[in-house]
C-alpha atoms as a PDB file:
ATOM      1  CA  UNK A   1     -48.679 -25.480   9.828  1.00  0.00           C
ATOM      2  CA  UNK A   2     -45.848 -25.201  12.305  1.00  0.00           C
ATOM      3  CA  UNK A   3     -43.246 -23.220  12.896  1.00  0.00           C
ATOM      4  CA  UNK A   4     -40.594 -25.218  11.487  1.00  0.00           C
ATOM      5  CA  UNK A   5     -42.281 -25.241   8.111  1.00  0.00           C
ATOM      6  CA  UNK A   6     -42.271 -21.208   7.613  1.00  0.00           C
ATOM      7  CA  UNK A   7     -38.552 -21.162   8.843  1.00  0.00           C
ATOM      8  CA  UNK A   8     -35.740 -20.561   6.851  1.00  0.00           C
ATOM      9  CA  UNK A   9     -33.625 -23.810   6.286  1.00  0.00           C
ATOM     10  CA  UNK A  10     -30.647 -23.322   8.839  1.00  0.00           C
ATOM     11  CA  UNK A  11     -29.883 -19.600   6.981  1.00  0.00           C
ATOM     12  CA  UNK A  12     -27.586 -17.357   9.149  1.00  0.00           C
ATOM     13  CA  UNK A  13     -25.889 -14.129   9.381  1.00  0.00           C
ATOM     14  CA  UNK A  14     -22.083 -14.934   8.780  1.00  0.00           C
ATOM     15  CA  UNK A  15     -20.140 -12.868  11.708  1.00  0.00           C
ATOM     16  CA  UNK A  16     -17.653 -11.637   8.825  1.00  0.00           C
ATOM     17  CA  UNK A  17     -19.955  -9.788   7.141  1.00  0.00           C
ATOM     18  CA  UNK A  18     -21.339  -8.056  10.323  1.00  0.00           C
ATOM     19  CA  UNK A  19     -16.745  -7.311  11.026  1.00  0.00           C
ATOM     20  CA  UNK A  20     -16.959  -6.326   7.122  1.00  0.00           C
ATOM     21  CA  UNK A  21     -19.572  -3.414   7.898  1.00  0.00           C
ATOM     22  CA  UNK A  22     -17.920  -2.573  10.819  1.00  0.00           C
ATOM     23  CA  UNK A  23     -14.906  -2.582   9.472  1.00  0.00           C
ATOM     24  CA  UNK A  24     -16.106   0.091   6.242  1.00  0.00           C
ATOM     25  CA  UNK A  25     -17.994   2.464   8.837  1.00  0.00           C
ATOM     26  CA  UNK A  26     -14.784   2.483  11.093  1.00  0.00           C
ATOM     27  CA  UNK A  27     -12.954   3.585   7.715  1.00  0.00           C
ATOM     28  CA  UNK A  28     -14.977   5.908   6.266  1.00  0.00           C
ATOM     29  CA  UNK A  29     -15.157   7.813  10.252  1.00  0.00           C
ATOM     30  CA  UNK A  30     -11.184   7.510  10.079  1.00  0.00           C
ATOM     31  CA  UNK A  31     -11.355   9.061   6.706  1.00  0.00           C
ATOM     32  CA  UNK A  32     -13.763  12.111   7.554  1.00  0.00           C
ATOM     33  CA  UNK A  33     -12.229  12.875  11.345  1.00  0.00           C
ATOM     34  CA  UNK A  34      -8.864  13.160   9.269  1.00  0.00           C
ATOM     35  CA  UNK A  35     -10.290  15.578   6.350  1.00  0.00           C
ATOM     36  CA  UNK A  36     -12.126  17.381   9.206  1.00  0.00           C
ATOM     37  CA  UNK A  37      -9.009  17.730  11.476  1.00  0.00           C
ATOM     38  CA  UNK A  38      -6.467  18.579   8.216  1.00  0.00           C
ATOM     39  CA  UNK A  39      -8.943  21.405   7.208  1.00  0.00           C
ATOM     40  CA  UNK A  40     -10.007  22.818  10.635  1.00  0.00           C
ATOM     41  CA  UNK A  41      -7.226  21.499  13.158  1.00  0.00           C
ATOM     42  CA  UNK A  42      -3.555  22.036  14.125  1.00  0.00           C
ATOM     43  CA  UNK A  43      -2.877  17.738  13.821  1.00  0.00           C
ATOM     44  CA  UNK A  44       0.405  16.452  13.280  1.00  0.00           C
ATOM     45  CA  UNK A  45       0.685  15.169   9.975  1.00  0.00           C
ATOM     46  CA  UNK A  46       1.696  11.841  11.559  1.00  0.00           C
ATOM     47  CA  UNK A  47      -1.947  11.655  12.441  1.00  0.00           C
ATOM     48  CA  UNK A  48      -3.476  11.903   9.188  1.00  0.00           C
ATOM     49  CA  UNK A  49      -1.005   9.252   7.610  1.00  0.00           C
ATOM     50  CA  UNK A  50      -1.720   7.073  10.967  1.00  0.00           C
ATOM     51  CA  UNK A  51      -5.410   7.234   9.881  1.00  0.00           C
ATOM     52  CA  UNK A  52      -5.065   7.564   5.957  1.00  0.00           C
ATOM     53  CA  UNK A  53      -3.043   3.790   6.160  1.00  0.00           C
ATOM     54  CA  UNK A  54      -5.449   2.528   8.702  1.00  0.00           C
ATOM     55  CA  UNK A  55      -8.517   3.396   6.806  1.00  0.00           C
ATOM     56  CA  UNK A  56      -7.227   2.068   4.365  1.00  0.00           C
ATOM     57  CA  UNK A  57      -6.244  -1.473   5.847  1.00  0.00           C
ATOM     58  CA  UNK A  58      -9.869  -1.611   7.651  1.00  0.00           C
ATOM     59  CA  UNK A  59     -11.767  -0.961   4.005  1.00  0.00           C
ATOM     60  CA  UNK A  60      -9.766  -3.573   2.105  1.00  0.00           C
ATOM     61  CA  UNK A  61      -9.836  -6.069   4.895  1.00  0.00           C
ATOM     62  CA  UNK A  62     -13.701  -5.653   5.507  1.00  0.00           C
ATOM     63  CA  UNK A  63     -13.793  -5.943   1.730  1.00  0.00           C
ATOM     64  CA  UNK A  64     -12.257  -9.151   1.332  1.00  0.00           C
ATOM     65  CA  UNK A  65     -14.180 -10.286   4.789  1.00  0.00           C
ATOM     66  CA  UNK A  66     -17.619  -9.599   3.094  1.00  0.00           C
ATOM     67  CA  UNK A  67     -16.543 -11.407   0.012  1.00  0.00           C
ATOM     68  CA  UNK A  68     -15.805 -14.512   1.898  1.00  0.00           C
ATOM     69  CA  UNK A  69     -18.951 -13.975   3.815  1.00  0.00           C
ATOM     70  CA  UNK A  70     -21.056 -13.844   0.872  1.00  0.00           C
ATOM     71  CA  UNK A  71     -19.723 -17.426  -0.796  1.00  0.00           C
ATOM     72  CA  UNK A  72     -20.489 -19.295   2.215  1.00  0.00           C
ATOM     73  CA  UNK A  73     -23.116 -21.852   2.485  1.00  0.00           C
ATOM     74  CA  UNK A  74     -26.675 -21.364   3.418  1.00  0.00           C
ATOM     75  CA  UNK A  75     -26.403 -17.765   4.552  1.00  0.00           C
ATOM     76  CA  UNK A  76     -28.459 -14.335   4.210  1.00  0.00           C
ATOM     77  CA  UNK A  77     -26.719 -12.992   1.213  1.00  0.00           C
ATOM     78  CA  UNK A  78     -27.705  -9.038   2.407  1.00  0.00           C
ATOM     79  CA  UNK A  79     -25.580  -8.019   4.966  1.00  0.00           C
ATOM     80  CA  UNK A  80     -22.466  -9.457   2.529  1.00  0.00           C
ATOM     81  CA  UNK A  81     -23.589  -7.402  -0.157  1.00  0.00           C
ATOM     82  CA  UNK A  82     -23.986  -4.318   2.146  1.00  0.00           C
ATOM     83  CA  UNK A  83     -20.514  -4.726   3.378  1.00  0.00           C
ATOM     84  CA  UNK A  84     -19.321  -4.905   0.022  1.00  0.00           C
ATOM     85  CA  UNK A  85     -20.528  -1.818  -0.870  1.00  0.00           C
ATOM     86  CA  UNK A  86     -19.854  -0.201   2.435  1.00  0.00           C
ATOM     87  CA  UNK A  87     -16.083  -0.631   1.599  1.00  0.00           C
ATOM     88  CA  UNK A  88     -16.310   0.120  -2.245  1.00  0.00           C
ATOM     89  CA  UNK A  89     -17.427   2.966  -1.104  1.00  0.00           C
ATOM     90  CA  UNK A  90     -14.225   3.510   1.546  1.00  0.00           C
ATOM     91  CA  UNK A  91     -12.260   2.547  -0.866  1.00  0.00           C
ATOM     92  CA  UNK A  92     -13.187   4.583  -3.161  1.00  0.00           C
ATOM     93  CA  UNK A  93     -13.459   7.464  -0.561  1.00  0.00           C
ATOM     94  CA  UNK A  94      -9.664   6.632  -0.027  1.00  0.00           C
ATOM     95  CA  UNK A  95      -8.538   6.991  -3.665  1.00  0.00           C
ATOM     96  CA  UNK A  96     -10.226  10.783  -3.932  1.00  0.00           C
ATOM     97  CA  UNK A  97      -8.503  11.721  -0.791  1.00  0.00           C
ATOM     98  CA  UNK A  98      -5.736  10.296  -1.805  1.00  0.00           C
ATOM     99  CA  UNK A  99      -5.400  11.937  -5.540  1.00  0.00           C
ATOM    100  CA  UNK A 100      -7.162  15.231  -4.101  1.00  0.00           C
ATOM    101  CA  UNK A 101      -4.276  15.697  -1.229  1.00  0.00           C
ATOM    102  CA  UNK A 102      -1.408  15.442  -3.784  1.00  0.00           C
ATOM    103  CA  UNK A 103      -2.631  17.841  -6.195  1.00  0.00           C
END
């Protein structure tokens, strides 16, 4: 029994997915440093609309990234799935910041 007999049949990590989880940890730090400075700091407000938009932008492009990730061809279907629900979870992150800074 060689090697090439136990290995995986050309399976890879698609690079997008890696960007997508990158992508939804860089958003969900953007999203706590700006609830952390807003409660505790003296920031501009141009700061936490600067990071509000580009948390937002980073979770919905990582999302779509790890979607197109996951439907490619002979690939490791995990690290797609966990950057899909690294940015759900931005996302939805987003929306309760969001609704919770206008009431």
């Amino acid at each position: 029994m060689s090697i090439e007999t136990v290995k995986f049949r050309g399976r890879h990590v698609p690079k997008g997915a890696v960007g997508a989880i990158v992508c939804g940890g860089l958003a969900i730090a953007l999203l706590i440093a700006m609830c952390l400075i807003e409660a505790f700091g003296n920031a501009p407000l141009s700061f936490s609309g600067v990071a509000a938009v580009a948390a937002a932008l980073a979770s919905l492009v990582g999302l779509a990234w790890s979607v197109v990730s996951y439907y490619e061809r002979d690939v490791f279907t995990g690290i797609p799935i966990a950057g899909m629900i690294v940015n759900g979870l931005s996302v939805i992150l987003y929306a309760v910041v969001f609704f919770l800074g206008n009431t």
